[in-house]
Protein backbone atom coordinates (compact mmCIF):
# COMPACT_ATOMS: atom_id res chain seq x y z
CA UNK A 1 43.57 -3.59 -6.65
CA UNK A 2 42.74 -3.23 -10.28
CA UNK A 3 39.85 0.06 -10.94
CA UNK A 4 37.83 -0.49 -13.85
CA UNK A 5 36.36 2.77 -15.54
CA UNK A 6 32.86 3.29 -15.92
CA UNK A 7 31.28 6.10 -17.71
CA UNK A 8 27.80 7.49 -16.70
CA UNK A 9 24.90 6.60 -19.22
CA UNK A 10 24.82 9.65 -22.19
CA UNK A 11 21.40 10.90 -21.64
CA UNK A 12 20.87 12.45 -24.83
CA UNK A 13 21.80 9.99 -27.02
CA UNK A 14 18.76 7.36 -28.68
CA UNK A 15 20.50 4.60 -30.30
CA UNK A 16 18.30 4.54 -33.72
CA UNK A 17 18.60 2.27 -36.76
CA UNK A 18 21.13 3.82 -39.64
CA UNK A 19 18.49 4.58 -42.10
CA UNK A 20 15.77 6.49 -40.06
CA UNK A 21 16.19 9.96 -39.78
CA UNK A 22 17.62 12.31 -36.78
CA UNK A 23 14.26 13.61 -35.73
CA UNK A 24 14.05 12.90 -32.36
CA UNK A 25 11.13 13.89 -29.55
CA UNK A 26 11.85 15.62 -26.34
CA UNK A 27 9.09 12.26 -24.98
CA UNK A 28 11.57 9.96 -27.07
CA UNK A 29 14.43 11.55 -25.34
CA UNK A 30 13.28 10.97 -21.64
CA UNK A 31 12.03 7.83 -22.50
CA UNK A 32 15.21 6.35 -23.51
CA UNK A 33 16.66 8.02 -20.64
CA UNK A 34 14.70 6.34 -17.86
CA UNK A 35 15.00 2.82 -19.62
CA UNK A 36 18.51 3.08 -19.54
CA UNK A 37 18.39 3.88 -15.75
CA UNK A 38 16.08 1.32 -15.08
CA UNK A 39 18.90 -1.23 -17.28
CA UNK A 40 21.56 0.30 -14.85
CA UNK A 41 19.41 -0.83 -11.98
CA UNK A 42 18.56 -4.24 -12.64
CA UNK A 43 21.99 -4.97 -13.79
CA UNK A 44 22.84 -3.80 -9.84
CA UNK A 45 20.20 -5.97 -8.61
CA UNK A 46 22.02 -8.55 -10.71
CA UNK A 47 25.56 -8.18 -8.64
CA UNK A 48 23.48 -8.47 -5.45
CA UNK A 49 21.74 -11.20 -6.19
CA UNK A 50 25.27 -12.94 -7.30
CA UNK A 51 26.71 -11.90 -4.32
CA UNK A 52 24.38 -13.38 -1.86
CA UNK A 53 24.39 -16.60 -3.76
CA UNK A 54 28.50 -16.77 -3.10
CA UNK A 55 28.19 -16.83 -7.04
CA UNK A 56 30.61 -13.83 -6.93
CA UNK A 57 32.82 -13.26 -4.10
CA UNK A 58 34.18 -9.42 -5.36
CA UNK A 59 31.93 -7.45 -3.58
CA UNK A 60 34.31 -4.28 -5.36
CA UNK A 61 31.94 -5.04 -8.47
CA UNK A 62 28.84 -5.23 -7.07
CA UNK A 63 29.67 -2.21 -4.92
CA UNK A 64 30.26 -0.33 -8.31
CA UNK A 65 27.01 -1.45 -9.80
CA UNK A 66 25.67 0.04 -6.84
CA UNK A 67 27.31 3.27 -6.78
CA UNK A 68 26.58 3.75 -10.68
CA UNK A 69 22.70 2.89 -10.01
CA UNK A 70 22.38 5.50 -7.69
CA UNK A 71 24.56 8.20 -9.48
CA UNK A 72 22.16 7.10 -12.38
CA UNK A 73 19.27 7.52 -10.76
CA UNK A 74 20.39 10.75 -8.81
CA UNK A 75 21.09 12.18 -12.20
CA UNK A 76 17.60 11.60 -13.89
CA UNK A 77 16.23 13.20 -10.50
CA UNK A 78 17.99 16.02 -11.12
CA UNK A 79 16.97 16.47 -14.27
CA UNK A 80 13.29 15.70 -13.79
CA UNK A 81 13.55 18.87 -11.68
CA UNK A 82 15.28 20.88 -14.05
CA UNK A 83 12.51 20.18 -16.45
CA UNK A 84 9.79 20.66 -13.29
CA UNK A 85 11.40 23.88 -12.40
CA UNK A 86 11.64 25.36 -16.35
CA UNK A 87 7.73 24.12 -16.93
CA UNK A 88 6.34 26.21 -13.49
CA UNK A 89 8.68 29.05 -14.90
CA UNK A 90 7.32 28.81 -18.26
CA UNK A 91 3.97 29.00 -16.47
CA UNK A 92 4.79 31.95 -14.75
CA UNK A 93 5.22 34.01 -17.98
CA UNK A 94 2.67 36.37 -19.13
CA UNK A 95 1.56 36.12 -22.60
């Protein structure tokens, strides 16, 4: 059985044009974040939907679609409560 690496989407990275310059937005940040998840997620959908058509009879692949949308999406959880749990701290301080 051949395993196939896969590497986790890089979260901080925003794939801009060559000339525009390297200011980039918390927003901007999270943005491209969540679109990539959402990518990761159709793409899984994808593999399911091939696999109940017979259209693809390795259910190894669509298994790892799987696994990587949910790692995805457990990540960007996480870090929506990292953010959640720095704002309420931030909050906390006296000025």
């Amino acid at each position: 059985m051949k395993v196939e690496n896969f590497t986790l989407p890089n979260f901080g990275e925003i794939q801009k044009p060559a000339n525009e310059k390297a200011k980039t937005s918390f927003s901007d940040v999270l943005k491209d974040s969540i679109k990539k998840v959402v990518e990761i997620e159709k793409e899984a959908d994808q593999e399911v939907e091939k696999l109940v058509k017979m259209e693809n009879t390795d259910i190894q692949t669509t298994m790892i679609a799987i696994e990587k949308a949910d790692l995805s999406f457990q990540t960007m959880m996480q870090i929506r409560n990292k953010i959640i749990s720095a704002y309420e701290e931030i909050m906390r301080m006296q000025v």
